[in-house]
C-alpha atoms as a PDB file:
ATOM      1  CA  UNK A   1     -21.255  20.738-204.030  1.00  0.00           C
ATOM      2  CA  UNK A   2     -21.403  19.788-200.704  1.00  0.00           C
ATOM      3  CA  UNK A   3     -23.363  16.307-201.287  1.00  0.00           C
ATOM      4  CA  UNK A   4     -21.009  15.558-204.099  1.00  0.00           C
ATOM      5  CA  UNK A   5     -17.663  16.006-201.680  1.00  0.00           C
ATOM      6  CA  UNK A   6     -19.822  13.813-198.870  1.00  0.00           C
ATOM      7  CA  UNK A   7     -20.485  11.206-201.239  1.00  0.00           C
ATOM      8  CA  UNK A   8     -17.032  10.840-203.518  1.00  0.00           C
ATOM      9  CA  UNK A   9     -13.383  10.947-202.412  1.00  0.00           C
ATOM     10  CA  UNK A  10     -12.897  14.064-204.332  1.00  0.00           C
ATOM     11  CA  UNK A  11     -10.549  12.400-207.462  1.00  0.00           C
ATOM     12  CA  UNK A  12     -12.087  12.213-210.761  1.00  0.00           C
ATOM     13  CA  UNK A  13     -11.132  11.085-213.757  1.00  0.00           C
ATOM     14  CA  UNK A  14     -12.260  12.212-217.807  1.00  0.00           C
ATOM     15  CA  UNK A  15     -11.542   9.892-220.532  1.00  0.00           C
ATOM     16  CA  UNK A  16     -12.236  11.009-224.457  1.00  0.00           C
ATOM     17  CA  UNK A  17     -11.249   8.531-226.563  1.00  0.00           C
ATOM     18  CA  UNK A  18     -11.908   6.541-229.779  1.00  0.00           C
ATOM     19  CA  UNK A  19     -12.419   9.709-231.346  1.00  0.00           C
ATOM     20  CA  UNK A  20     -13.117   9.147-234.945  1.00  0.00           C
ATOM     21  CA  UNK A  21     -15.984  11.361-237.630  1.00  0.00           C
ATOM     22  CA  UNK A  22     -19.048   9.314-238.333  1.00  0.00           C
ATOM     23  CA  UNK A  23     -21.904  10.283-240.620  1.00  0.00           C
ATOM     24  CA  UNK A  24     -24.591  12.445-238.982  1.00  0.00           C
ATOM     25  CA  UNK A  25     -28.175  11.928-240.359  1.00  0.00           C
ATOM     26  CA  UNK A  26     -30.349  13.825-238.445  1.00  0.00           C
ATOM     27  CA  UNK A  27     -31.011  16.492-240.866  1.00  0.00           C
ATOM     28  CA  UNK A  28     -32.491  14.288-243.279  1.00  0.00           C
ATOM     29  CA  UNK A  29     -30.780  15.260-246.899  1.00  0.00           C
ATOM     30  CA  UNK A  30     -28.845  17.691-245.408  1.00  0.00           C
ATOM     31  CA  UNK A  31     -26.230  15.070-243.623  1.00  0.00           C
ATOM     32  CA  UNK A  32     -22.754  15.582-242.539  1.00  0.00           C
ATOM     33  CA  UNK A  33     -19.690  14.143-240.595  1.00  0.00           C
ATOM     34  CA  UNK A  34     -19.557  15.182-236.998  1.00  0.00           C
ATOM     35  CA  UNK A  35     -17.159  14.143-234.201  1.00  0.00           C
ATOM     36  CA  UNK A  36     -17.473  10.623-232.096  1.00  0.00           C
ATOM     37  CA  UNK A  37     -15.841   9.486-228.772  1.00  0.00           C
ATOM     38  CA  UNK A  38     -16.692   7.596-226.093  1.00  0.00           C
ATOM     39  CA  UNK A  39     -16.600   9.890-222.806  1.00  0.00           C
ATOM     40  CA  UNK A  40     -16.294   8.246-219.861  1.00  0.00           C
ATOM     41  CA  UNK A  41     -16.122   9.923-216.259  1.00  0.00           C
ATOM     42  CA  UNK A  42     -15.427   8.422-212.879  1.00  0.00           C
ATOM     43  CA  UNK A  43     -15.381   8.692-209.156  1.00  0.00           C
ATOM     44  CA  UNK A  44     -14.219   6.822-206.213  1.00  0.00           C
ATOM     45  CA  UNK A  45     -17.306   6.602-203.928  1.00  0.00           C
ATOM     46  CA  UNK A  46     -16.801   7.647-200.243  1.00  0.00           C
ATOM     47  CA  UNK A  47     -19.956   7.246-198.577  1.00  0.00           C
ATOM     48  CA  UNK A  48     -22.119   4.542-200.258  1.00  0.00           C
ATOM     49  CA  UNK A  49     -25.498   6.245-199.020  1.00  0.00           C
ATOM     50  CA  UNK A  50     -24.623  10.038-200.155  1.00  0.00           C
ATOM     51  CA  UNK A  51     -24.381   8.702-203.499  1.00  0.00           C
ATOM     52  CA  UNK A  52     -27.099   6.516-203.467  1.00  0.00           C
ATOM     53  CA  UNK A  53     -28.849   9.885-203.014  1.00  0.00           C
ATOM     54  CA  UNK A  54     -26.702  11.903-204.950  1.00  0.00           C
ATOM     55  CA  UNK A  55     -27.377   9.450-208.012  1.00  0.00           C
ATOM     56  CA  UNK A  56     -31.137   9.468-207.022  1.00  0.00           C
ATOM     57  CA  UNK A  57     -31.266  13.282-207.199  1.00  0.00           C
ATOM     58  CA  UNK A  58     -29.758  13.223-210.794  1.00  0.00           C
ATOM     59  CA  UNK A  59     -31.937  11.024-212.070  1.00  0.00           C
ATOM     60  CA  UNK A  60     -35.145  12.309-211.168  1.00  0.00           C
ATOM     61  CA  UNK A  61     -33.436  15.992-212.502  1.00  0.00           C
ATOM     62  CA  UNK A  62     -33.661  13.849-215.900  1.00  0.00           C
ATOM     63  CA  UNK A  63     -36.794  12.361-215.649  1.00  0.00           C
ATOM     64  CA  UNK A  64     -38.230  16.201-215.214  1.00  0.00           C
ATOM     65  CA  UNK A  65     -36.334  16.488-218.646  1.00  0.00           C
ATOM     66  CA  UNK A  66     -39.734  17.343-221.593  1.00  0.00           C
ATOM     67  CA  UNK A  67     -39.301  15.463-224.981  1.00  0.00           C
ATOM     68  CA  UNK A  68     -37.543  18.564-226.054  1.00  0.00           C
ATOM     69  CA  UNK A  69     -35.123  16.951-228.764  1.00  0.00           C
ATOM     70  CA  UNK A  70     -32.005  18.134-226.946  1.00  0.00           C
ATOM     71  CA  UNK A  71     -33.084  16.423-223.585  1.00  0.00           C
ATOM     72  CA  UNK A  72     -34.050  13.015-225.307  1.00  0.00           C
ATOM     73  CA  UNK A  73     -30.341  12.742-226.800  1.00  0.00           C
ATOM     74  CA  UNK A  74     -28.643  13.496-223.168  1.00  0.00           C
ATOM     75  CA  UNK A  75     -31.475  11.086-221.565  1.00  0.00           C
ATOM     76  CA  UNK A  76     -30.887   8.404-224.168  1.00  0.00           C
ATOM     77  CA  UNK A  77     -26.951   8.454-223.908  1.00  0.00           C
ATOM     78  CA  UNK A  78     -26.365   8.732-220.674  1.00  0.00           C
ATOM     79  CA  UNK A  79     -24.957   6.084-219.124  1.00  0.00           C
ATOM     80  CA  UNK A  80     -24.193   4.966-215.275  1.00  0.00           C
ATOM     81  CA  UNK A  81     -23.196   2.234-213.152  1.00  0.00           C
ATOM     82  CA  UNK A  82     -21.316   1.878-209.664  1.00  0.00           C
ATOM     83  CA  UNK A  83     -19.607  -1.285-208.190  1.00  0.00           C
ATOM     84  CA  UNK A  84     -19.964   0.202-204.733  1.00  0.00           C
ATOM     85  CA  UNK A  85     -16.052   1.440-204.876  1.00  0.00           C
ATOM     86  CA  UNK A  86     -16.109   3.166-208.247  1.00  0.00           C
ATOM     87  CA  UNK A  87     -18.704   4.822-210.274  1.00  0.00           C
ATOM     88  CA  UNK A  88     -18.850   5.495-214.282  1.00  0.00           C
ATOM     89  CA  UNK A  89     -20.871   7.654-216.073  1.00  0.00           C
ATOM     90  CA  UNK A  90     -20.649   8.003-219.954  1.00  0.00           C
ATOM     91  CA  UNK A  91     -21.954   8.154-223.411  1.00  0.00           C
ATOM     92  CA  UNK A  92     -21.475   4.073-224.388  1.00  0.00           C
ATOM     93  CA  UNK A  93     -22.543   1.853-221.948  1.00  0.00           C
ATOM     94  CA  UNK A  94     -19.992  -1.000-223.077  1.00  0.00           C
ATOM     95  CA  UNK A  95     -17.711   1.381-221.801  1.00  0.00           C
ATOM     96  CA  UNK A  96     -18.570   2.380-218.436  1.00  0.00           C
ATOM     97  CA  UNK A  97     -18.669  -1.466-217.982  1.00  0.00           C
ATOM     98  CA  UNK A  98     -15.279  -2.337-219.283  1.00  0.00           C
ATOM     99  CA  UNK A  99     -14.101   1.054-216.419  1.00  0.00           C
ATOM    100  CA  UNK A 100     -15.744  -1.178-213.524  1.00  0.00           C
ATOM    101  CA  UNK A 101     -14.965  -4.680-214.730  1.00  0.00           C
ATOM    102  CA  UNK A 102     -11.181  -3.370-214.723  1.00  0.00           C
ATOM    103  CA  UNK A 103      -8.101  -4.942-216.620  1.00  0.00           C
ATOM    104  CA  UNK A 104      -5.190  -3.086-217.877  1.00  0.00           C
ATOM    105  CA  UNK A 105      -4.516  -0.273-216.792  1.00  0.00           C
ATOM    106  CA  UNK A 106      -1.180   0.393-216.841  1.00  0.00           C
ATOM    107  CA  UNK A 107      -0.422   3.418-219.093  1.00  0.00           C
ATOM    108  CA  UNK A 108       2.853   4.969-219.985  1.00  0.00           C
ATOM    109  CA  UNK A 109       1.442   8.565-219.406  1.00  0.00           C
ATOM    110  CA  UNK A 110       0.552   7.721-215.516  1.00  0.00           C
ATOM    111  CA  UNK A 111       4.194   7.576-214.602  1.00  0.00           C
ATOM    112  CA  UNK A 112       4.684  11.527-215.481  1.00  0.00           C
ATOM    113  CA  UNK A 113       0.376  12.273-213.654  1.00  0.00           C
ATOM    114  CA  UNK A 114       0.694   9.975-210.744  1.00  0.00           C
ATOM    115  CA  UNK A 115       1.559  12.166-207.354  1.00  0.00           C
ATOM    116  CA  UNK A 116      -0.293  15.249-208.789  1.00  0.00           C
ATOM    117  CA  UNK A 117      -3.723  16.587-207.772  1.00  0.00           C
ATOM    118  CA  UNK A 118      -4.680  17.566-211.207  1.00  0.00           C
ATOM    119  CA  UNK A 119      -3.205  15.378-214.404  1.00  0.00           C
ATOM    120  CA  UNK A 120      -4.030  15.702-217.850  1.00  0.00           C
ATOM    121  CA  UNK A 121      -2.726  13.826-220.912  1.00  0.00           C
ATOM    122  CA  UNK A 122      -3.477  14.175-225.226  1.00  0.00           C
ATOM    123  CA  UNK A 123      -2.571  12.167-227.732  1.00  0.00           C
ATOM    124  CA  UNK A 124      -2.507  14.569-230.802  1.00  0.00           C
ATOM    125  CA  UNK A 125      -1.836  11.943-233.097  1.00  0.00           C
ATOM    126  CA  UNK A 126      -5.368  10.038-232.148  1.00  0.00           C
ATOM    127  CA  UNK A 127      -6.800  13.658-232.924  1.00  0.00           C
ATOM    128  CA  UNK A 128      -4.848  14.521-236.245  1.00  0.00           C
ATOM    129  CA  UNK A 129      -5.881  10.992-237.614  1.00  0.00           C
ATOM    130  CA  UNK A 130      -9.634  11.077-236.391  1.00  0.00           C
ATOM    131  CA  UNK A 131      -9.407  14.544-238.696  1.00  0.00           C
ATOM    132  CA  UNK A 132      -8.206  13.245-241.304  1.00  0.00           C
ATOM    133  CA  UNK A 133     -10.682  13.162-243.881  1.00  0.00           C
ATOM    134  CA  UNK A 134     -11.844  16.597-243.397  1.00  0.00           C
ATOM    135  CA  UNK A 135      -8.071  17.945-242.896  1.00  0.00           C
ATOM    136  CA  UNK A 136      -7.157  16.836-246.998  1.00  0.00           C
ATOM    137  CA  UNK A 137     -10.450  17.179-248.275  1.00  0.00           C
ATOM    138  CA  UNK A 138      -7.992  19.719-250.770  1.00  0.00           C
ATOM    139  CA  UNK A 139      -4.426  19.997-251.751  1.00  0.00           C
ATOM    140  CA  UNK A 140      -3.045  22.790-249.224  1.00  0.00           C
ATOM    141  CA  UNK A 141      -5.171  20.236-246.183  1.00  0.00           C
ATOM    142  CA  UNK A 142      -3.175  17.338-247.516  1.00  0.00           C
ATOM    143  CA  UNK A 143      -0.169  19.723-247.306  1.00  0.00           C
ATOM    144  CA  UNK A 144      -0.858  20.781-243.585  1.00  0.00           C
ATOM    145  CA  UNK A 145      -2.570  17.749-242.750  1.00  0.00           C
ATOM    146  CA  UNK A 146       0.830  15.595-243.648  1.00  0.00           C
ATOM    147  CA  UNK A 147       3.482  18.481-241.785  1.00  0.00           C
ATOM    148  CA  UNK A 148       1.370  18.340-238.695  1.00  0.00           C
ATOM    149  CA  UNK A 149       1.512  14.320-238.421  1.00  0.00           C
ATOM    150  CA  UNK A 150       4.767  14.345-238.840  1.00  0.00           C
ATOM    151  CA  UNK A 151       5.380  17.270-235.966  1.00  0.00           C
ATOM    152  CA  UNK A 152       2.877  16.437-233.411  1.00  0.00           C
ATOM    153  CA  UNK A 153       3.034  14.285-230.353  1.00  0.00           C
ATOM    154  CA  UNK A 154       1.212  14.555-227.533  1.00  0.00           C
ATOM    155  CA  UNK A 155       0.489  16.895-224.407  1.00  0.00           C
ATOM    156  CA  UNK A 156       0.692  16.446-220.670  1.00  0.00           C
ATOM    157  CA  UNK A 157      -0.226  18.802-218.359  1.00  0.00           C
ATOM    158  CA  UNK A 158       0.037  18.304-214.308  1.00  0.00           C
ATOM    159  CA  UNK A 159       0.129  20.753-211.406  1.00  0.00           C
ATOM    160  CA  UNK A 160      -1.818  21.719-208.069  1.00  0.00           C
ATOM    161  CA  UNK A 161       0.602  21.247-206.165  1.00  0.00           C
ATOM    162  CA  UNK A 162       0.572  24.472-203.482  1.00  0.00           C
ATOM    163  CA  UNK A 163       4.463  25.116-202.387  1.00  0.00           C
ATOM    164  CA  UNK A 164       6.363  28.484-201.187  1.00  0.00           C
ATOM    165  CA  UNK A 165       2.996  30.612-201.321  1.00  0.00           C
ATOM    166  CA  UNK A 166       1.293  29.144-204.534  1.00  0.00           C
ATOM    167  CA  UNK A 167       0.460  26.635-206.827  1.00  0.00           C
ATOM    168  CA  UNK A 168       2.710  24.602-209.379  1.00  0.00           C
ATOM    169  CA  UNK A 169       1.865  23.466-212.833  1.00  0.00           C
ATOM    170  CA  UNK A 170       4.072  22.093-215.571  1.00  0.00           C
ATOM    171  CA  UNK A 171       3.109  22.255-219.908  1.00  0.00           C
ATOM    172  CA  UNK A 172       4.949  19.343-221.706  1.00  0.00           C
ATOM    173  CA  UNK A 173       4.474  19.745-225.565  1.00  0.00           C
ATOM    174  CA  UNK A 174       6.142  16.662-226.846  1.00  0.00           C
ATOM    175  CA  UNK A 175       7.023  15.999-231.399  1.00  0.00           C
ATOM    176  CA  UNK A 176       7.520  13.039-232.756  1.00  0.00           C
ATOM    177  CA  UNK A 177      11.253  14.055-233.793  1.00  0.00           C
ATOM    178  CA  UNK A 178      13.282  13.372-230.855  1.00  0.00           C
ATOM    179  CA  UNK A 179      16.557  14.042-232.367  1.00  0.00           C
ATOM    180  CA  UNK A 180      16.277  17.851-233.983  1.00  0.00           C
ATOM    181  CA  UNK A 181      15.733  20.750-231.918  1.00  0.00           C
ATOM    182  CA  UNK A 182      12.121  21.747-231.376  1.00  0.00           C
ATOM    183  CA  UNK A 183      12.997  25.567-231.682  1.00  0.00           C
ATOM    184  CA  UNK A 184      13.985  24.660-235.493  1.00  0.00           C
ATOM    185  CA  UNK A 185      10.877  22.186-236.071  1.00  0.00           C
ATOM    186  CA  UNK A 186       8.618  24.687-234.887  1.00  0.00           C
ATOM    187  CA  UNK A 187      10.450  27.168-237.093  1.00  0.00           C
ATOM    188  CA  UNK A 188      10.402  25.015-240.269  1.00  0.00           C
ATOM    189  CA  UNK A 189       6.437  24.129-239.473  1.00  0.00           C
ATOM    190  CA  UNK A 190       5.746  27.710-239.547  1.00  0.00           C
ATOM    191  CA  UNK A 191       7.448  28.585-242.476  1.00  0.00           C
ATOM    192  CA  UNK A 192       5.824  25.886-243.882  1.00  0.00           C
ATOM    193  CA  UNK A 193       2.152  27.108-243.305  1.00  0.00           C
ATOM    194  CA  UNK A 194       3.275  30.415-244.407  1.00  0.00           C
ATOM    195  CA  UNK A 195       4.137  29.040-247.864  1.00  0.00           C
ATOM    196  CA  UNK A 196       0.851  27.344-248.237  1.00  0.00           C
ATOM    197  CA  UNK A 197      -0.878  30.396-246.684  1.00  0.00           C
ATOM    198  CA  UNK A 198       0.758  33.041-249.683  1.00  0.00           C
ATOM    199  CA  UNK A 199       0.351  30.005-252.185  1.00  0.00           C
ATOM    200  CA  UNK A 200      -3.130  30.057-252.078  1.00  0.00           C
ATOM    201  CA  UNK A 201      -3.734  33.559-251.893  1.00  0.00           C
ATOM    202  CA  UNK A 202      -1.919  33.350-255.156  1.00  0.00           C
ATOM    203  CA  UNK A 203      -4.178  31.369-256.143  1.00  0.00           C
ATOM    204  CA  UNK A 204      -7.204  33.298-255.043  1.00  0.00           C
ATOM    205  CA  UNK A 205      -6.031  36.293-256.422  1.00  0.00           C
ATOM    206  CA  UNK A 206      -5.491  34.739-259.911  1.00  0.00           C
ATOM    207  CA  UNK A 207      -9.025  33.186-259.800  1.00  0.00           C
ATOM    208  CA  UNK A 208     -10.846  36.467-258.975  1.00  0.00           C
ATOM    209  CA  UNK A 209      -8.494  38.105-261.977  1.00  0.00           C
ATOM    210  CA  UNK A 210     -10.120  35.804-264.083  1.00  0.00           C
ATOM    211  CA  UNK A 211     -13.903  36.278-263.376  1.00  0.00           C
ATOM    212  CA  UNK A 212     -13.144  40.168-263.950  1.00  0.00           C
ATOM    213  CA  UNK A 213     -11.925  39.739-267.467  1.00  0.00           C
ATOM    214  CA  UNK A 214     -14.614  37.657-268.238  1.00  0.00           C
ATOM    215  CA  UNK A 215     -16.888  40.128-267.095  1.00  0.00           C
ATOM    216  CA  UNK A 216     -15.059  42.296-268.791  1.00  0.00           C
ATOM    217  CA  UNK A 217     -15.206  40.708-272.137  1.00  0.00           C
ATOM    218  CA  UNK A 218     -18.848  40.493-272.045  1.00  0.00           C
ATOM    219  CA  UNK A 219     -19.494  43.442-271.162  1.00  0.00           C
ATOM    220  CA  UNK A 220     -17.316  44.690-274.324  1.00  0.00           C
ATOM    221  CA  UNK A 221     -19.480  42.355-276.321  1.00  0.00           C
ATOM    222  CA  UNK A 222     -22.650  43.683-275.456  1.00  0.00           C
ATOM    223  CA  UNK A 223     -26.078  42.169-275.698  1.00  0.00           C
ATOM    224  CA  UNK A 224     -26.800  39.532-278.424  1.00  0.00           C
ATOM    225  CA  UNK A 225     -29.066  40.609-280.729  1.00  0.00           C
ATOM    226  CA  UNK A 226     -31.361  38.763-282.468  1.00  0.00           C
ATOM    227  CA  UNK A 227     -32.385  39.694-286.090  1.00  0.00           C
ATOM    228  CA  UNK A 228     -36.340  39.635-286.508  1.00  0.00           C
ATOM    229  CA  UNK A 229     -37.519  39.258-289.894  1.00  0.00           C
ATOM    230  CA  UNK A 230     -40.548  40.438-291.202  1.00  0.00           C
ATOM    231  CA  UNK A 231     -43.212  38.034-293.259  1.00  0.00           C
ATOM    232  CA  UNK A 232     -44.940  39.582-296.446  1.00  0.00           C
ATOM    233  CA  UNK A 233     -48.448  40.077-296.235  1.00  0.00           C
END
């Protein structure tokens, strides 16, 4: 702890984003969709030769790594680079450069994080779409899939700030409806899951009533037997 508050300023910054599902083949036959992002995490650098050593440290930790499968994934994307202010570490390389090489960065969430120790902003719509797929993979996902697109914003989160004996922190949950009161959105989502939740235990029930009385029925028919006839010597 005390080499990485020598070498960085102490600010930080975690980026997830482009998250999207991609096809995961690693289990041969067996292959399924798994969450993507690129993950990005940065530093200001304080003193240049702390974190030359700091770095150093780290990456001799990972050369100690075995070919243990779990080790060769973190080893293979793992990502860093340093301009001598800033430093980026992350899982796509094209995107720890774009961090350093700079460019826009002039976001509409910064105006409500800047002046805060601790900031964090989510865009639930980015989320909700990324999950789309497996969210209406049936009729009662397509259902809950469509209500919460239609309710969900985004989150910010900011606080740290120590006043009057203790720290501050402040929860903004923001919909998409501006205009209609969010007690009676959240109201009218609820009800809304309820209804899908007692429709398909409906649904359930009248499934499993079915298998009994074919059970039943078979059972009342008995065993099919077959009529052997005997040849004549």
């Amino acid at each position: 702890l005390e080499d990485i508050t020598k070498a960085t300023k102490g600010d930080f910054i975690v980026a997830v984003s482009a998250i999207n599902m991609k096809a995961d083949t690693s289990r041969g036959m067996y292959s399924s969709r798994m969450p993507d992002a690129n993950i990005l995490v940065a530093t200001s650098i304080d003193d240049k030769e702390a974190y030359r050593q700091l770095t150093k440290a780290v990456k001799k930790m990972f050369a100690k790594m075995g070919d243990r499968s779990t080790d060769s994934v973190i080893k293979e994307k793992m990502f860093s680079e340093d301009n001598g202010k800033y430093a980026a570490f992350g899982n796509k390389k094209e995107t720890v450069a774009a961090y350093l090489k700079g460019g826009n960065n002039s976001f509409e969430f910064f105006n409500k994080l800047k002046g805060n120790p601790m900031g964090i902003y989510i865009n639930l719509q980015d989320i909700l779409k990324a999950a789309e797929s497996e969210m209406k993979s049936d009729s009662a996902g397509q259902k809950i899939y469509g209500a919460s697109v239609k309710l969900w914003n985004d989150v910010y989160m900011w606080g740290g700030k120590y006043d009057d004996g203790g720290f501050s922190s402040h929860v903004e949950l923001n919909m998409m409806d501006k205009s209609t009161n969010s007690i009676k959105q959240l109201n009218q989502y609820a009800g809304f899951l309820f209804e899908i939740k007692m429709e398909e235990d409906r649904k359930s029930k009248e499934e499993m009533k079915a298998v009994i009385e074919k059970i039943k029925t078979e059972n009342v028919k008995g065993p099919v037997q077959k009529k052997v006839t005997k040849k004549k010597k």
